[in-house]
C-alpha atoms as a PDB file:
ATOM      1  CA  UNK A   1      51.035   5.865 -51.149  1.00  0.00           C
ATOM      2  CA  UNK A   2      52.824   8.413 -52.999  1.00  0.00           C
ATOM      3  CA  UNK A   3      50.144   9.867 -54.697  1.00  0.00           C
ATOM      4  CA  UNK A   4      48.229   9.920 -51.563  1.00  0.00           C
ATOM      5  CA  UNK A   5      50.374  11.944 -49.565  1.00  0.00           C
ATOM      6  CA  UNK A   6      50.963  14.712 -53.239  1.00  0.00           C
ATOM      7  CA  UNK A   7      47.237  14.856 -53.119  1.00  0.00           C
ATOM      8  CA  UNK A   8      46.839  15.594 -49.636  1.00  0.00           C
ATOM      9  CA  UNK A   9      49.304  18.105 -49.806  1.00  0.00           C
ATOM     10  CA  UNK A  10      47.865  19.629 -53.011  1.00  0.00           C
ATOM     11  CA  UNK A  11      44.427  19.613 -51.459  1.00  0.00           C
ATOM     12  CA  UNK A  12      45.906  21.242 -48.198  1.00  0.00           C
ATOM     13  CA  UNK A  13      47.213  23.851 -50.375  1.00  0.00           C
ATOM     14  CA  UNK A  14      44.054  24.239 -52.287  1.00  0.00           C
ATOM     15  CA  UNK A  15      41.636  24.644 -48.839  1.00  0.00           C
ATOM     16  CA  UNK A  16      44.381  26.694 -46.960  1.00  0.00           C
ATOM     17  CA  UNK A  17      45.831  29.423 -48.693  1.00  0.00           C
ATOM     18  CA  UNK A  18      47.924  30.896 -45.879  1.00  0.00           C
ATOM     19  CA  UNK A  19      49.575  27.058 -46.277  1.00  0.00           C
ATOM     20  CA  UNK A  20      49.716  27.441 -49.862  1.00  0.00           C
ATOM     21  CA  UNK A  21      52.182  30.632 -49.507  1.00  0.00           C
ATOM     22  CA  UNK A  22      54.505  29.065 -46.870  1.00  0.00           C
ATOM     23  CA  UNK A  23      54.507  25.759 -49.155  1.00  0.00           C
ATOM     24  CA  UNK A  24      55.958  28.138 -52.016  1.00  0.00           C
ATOM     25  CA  UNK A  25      58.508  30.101 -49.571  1.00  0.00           C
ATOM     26  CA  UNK A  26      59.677  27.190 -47.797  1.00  0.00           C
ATOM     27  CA  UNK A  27      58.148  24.084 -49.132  1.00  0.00           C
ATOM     28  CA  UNK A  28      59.691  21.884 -46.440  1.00  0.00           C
ATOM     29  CA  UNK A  29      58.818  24.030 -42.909  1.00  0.00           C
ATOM     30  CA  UNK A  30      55.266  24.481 -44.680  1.00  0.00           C
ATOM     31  CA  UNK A  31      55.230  20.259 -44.545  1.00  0.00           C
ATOM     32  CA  UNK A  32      56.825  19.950 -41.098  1.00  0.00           C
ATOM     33  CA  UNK A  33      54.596  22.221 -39.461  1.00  0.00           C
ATOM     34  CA  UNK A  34      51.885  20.990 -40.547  1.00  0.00           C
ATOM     35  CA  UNK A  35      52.667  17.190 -39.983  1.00  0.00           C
ATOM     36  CA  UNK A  36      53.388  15.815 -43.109  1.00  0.00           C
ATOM     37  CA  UNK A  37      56.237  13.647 -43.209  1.00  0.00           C
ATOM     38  CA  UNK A  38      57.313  13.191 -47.006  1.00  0.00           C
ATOM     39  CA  UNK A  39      60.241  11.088 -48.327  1.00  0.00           C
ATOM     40  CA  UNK A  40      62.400  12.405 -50.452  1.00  0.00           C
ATOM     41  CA  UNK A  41      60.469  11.996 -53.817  1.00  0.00           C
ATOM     42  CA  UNK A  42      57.720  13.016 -52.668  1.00  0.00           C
ATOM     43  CA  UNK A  43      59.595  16.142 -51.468  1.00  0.00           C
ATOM     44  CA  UNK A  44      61.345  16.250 -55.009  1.00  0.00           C
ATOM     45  CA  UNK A  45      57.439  16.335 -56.543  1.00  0.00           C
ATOM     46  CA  UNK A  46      55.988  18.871 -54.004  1.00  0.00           C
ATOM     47  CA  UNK A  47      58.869  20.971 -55.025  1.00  0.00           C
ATOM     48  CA  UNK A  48      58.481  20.619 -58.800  1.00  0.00           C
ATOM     49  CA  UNK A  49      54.950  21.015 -58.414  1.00  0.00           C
ATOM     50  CA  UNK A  50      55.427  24.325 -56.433  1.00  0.00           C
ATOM     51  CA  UNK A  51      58.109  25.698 -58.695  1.00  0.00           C
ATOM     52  CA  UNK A  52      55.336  25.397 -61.895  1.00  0.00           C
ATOM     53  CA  UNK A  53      52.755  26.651 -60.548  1.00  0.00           C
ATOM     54  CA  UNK A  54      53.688  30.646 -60.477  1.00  0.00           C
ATOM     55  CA  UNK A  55      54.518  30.513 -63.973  1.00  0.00           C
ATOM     56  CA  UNK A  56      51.444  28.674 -65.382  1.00  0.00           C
ATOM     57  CA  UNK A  57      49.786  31.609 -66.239  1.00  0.00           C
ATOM     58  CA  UNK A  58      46.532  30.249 -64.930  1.00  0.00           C
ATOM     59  CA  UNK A  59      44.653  31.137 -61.915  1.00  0.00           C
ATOM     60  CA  UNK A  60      46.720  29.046 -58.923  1.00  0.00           C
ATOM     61  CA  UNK A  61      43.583  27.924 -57.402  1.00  0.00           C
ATOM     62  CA  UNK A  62      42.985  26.220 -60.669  1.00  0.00           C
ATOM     63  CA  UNK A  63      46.365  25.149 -61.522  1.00  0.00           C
ATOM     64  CA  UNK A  64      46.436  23.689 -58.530  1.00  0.00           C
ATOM     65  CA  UNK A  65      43.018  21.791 -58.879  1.00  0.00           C
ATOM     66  CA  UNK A  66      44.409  20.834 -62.175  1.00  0.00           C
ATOM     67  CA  UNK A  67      47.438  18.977 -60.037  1.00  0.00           C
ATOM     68  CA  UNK A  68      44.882  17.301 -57.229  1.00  0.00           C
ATOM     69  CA  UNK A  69      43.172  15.741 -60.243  1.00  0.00           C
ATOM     70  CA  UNK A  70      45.790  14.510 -61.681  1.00  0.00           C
ATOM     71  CA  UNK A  71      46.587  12.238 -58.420  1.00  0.00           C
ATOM     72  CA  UNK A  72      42.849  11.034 -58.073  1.00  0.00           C
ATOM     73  CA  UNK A  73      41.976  14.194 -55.424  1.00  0.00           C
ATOM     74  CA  UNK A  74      38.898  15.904 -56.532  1.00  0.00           C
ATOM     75  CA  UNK A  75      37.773  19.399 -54.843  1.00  0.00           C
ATOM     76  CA  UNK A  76      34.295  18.931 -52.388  1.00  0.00           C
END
């Protein structure tokens, strides 16, 4: 289930970029408001995941396409 819910927030964040942005500000009002309801490792992950993707040097789009792929999400 864990991966599940990363991926869906990954792939949110890939198809929304307005989400993306709050999900970097303020990783846990971004999730609330827009119904996920993450335990705390899962919060933990979402906010390791957010903190590497500004400094990747890669496109974020891409990073983050990079991230969905690595929990079994693939970009339609």
């Amino acid at each position: 289930m864990r991966n599940e819910m990363i991926g869906a927030v990954v792939r949110r964040a890939i198809e929304h970029p307005e989400f993306r942005e709050r999900l970097m500000e303020n990783p846990q009002e971004a999730l609330r408001s827009h119904g996920f309801a993450l335990e705390q490792n899962e919060l933990d992950e979402i906010q390791r995941i957010s903190s590497t993707i500004g400094t990747s040097g890669q496109d974020v789009e891409q990073k983050l396409i990079s991230i969905a792929e690595a929990y079994g999400i693939r970009k339609h």
